[in-house]
Protein backbone atom coordinates (compact mmCIF):
# COMPACT_ATOMS: atom_id res chain seq x y z
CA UNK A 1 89.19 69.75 47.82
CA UNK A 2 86.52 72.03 47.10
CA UNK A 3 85.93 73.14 43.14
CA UNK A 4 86.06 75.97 41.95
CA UNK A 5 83.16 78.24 41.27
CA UNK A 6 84.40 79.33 38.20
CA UNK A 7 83.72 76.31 36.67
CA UNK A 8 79.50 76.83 36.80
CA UNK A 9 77.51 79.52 34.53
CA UNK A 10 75.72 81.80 36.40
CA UNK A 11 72.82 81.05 34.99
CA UNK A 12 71.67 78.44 32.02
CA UNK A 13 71.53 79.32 28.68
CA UNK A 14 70.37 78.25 25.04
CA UNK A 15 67.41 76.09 24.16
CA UNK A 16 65.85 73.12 26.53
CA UNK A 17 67.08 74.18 29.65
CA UNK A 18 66.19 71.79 32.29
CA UNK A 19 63.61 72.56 35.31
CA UNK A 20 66.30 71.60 37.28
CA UNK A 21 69.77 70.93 37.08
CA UNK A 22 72.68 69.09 39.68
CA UNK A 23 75.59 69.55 38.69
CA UNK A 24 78.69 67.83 39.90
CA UNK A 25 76.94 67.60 43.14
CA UNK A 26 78.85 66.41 46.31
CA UNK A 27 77.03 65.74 49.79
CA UNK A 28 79.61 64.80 52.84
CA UNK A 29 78.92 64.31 56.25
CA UNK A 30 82.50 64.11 57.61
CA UNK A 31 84.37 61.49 55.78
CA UNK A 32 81.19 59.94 54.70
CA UNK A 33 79.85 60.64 51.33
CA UNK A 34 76.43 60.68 50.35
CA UNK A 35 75.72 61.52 47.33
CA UNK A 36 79.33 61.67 44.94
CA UNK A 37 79.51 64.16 42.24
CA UNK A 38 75.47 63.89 41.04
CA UNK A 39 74.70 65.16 37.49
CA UNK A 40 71.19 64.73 37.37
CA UNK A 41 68.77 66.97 35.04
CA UNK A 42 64.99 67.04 35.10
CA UNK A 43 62.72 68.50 32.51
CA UNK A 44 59.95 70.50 32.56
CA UNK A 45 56.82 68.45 33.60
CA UNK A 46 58.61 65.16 34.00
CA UNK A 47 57.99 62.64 36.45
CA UNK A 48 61.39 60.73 37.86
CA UNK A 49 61.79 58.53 40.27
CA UNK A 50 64.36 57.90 42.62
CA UNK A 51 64.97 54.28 43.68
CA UNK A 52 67.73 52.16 45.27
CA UNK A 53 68.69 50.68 48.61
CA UNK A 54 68.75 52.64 51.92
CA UNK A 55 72.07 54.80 52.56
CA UNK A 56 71.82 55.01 48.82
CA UNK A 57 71.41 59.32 48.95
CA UNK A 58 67.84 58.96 47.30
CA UNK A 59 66.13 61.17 50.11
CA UNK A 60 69.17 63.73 50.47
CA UNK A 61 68.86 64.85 46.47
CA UNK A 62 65.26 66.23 47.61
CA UNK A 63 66.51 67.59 51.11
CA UNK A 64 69.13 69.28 48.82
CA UNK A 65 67.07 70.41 46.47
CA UNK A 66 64.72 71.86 49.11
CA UNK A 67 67.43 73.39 50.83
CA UNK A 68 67.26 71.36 54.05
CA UNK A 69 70.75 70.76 53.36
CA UNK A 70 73.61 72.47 52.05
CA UNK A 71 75.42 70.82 49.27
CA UNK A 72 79.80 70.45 49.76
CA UNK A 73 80.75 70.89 45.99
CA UNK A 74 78.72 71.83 42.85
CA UNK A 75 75.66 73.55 42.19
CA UNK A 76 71.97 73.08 41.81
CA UNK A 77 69.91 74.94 39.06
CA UNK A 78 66.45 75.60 38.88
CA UNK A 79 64.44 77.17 36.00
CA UNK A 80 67.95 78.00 34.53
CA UNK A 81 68.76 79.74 37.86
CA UNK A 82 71.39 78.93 40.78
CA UNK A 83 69.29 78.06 43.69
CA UNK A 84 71.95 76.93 46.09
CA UNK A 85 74.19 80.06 45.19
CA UNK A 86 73.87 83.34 44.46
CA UNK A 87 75.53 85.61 42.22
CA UNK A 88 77.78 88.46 43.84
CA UNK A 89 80.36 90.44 42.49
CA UNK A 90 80.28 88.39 39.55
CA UNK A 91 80.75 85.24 40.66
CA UNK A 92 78.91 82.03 42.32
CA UNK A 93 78.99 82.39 46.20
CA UNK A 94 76.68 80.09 48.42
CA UNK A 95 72.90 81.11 49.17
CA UNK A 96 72.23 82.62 52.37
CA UNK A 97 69.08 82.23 53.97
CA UNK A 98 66.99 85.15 52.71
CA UNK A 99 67.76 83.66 49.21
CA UNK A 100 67.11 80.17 49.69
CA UNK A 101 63.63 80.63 51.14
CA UNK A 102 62.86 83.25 48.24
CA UNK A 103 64.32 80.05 45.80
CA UNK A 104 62.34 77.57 47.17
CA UNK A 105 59.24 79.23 47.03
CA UNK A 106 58.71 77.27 43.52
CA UNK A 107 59.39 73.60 45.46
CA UNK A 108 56.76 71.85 47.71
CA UNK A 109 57.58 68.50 49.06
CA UNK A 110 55.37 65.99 50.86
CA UNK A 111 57.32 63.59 53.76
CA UNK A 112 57.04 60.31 54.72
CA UNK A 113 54.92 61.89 57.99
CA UNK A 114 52.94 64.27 57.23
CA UNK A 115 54.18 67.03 58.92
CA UNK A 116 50.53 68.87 59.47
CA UNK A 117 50.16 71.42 62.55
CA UNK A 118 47.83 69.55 64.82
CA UNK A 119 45.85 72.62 66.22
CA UNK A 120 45.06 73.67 62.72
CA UNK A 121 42.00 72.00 60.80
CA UNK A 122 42.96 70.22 57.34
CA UNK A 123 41.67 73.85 55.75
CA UNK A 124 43.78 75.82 58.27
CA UNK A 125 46.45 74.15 57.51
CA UNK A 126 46.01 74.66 54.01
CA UNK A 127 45.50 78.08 53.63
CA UNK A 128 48.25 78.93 56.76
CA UNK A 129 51.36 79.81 54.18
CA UNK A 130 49.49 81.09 51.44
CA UNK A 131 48.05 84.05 53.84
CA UNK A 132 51.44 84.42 55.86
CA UNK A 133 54.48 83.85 53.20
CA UNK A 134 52.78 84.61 49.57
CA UNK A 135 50.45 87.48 51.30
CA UNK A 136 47.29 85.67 49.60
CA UNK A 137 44.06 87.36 51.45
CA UNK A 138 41.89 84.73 53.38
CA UNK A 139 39.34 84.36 51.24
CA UNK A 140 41.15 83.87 48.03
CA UNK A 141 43.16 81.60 50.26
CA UNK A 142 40.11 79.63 51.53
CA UNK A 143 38.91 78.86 47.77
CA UNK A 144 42.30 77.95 46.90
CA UNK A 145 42.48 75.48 49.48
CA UNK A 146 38.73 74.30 49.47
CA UNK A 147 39.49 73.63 45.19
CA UNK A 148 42.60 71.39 46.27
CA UNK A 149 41.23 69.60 49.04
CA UNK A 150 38.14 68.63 46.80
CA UNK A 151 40.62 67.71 44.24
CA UNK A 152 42.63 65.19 47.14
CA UNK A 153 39.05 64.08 47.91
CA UNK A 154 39.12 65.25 51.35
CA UNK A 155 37.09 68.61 51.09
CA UNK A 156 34.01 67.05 53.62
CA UNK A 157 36.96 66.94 55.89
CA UNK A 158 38.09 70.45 56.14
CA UNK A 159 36.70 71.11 59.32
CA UNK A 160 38.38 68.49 61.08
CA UNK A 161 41.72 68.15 62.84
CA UNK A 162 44.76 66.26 62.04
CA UNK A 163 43.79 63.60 64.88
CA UNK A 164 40.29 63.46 63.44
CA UNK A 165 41.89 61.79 60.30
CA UNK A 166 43.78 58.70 59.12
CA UNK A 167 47.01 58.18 57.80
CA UNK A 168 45.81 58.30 54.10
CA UNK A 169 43.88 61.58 54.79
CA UNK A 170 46.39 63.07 56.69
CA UNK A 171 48.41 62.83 53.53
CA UNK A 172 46.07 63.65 50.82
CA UNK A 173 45.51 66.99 53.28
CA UNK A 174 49.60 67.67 53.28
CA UNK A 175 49.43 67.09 49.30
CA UNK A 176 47.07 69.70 48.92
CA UNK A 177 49.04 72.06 51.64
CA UNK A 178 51.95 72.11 49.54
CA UNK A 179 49.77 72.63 46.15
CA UNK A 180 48.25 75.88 47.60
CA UNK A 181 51.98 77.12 47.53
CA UNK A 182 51.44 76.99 43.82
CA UNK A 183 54.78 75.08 43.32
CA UNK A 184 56.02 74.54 40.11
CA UNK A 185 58.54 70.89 41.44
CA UNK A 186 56.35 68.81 43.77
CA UNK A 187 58.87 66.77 45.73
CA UNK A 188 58.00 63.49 47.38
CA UNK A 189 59.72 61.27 49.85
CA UNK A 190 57.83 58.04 51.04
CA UNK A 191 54.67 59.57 51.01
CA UNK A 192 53.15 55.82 51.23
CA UNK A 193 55.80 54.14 53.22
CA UNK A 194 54.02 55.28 57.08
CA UNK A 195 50.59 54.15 55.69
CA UNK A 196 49.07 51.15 56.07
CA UNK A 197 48.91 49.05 52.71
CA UNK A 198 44.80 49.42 52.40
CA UNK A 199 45.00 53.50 52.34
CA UNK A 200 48.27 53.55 49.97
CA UNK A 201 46.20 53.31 47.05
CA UNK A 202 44.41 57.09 48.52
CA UNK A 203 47.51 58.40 48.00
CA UNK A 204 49.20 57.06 44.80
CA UNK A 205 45.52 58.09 43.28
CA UNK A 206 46.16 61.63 43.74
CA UNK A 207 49.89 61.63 42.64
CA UNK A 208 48.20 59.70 39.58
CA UNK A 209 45.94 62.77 38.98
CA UNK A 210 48.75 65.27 39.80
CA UNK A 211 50.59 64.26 36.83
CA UNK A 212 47.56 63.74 34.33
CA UNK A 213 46.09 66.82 35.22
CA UNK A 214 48.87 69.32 35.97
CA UNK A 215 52.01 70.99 34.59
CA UNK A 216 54.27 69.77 37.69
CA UNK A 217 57.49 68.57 37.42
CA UNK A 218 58.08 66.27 40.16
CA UNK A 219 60.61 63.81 41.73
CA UNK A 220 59.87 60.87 44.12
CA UNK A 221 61.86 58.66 46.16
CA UNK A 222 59.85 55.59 46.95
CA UNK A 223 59.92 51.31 47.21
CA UNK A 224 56.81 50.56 45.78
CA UNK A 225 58.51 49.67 42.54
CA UNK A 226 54.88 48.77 40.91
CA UNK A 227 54.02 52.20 41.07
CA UNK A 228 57.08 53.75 39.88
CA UNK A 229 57.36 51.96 37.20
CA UNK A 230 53.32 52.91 36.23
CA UNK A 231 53.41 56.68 36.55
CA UNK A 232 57.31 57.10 35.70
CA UNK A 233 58.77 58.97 32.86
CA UNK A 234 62.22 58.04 33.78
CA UNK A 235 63.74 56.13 36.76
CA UNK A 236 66.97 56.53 38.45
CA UNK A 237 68.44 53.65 40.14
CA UNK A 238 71.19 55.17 43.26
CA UNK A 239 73.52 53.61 45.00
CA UNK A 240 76.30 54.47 47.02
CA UNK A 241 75.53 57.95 46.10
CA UNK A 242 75.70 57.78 42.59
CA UNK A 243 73.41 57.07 40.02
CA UNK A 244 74.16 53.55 38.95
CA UNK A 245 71.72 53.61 36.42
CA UNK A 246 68.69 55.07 34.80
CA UNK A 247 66.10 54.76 31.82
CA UNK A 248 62.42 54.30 30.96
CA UNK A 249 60.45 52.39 33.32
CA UNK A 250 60.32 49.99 30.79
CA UNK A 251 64.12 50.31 30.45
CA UNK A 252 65.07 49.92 33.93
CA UNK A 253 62.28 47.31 35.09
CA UNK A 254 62.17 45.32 31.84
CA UNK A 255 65.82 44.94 30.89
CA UNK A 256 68.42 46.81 33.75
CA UNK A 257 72.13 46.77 32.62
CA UNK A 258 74.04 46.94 35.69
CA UNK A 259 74.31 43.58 38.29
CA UNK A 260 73.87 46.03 40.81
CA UNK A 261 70.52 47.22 39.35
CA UNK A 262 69.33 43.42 38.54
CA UNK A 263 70.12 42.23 42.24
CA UNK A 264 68.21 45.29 43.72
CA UNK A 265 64.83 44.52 41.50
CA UNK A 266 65.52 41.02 42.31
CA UNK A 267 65.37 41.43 46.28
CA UNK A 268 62.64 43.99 46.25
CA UNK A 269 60.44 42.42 44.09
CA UNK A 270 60.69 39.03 45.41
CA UNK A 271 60.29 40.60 48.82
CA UNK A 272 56.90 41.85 47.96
């Protein structure tokens, strides 16, 4: 049974409101349920990760959140705002398109493949949505992109093609795609899990100097457990589409509560 929108503020109010906010969040796919009921909030410039086993819902909070899926029950808030509803007539209804993409204009996310469009160059491909969606002019666009790109360490590349360029590259380029966007949530699923294990450490580099050097606040789903627990401010443990637990990486990797949390670390860990 579906609740009721009364239920959810139209907006967020008072002090410390989160960058984003799920709230009694419900993902089906027929009788199956993915994620059950989420409450999840994320502050401003914090860094969470998402771990747990596969079928767990990890990658469908950020498909959510990016609207690539529509949520069954609840609602998601961003910057104090609903982003998978809109207000009309006074009440919560669900987003249509037109408002989504204008919500989501805040979010990039970076996927396990990269996603680049292989007759673009690395700077094309950069500076493509910047000049099309936020109406940027081509060459404020080009020094936007040139400025990220030297920042992924990939700007002697920006001249070449997708094919030109390795798996690590390829990603570093698609990191600084979604930075020329100017998001203010960087969103990342797997970004190391298609690369091979000598070019990871290209790519966990920059995500390093993402959260040193810039105001993002940014969730990531990934299994290299070393690295979450190194650049975390808080981890979430999911499974069966709840969050089963969550703490400091200290917290969760140092002394987890929950037998389902301890057996997880256990097989993971011992499997690398």
């Amino acid at each position: 049974m579906k609740d009721s929108m009364k239920d959810y503020p139209l907006k967020l109010e008072g002090d410390n409101i989160p960058m984003v906010r799920f709230q009694n969040v419900t993902k089906r796919y027929g009788d199956l349920v993915v994620l059950d009921h989420l409450d999840l909030d994320v502050q401003e410039a914090e860094m969470v990760t998402i771990i747990g086993p596969s079928g767990s819902g990890k990658t469908t909070v950020l498909r959510m959140l990016m609207a690539l899926e529509k949520i069954n029950d609840g609602v998601i808030y961003v910057e104090g705002q609903p982003m998978t509803h809109m207000v009309k007539d006074g009440t919560l209804t669900m987003a249509d398109n037109k408002y989504l993409r204008q919500q989501r204009m805040n979010i990039g996310m970076c996927f396990q493949h990269f996603n680049l469009f292989p007759h673009m160059t690395a700077l094309e491909n950069c500076i493509e949505a910047p000049v099309q969606v936020l109406g940027l002019s081509k060459k404020d666009a080009i020094a936007r992109a040139e400025d990220l790109l030297d920042m992924v360490g990939m700007l002697e590349k920006a001249h070449e093609h997708p094919s030109r360029l390795s798996g690590g590259q390829q990603q570093r380029v698609a990191i600084a795609r979604s930075l020329a966007m100017r998001p203010k949530i960087m969103l990342f699923d797997e970004v190391t899990s298609a690369l091979d294990p000598e070019v990871i450490g290209e790519v966990t580099q920059v995500i390093r100097k993402l959260v040193s050097k810039h105001n993002l606040t940014m969730l990531m789903v990934t299994h290299q457990m070393g690295f979450a627990r190194e650049i975390s401010d808080r981890v979430c443990f999911f499974y069966d589409g709840k969050i089963e637990e969550q703490g400091s990486p200290d917290e969760l990797f140092g002394d987890p509560k929950s037998e389902r949390t301890q057996q997880f670390l256990s097989a993971v860990l011992e499997a690398n």
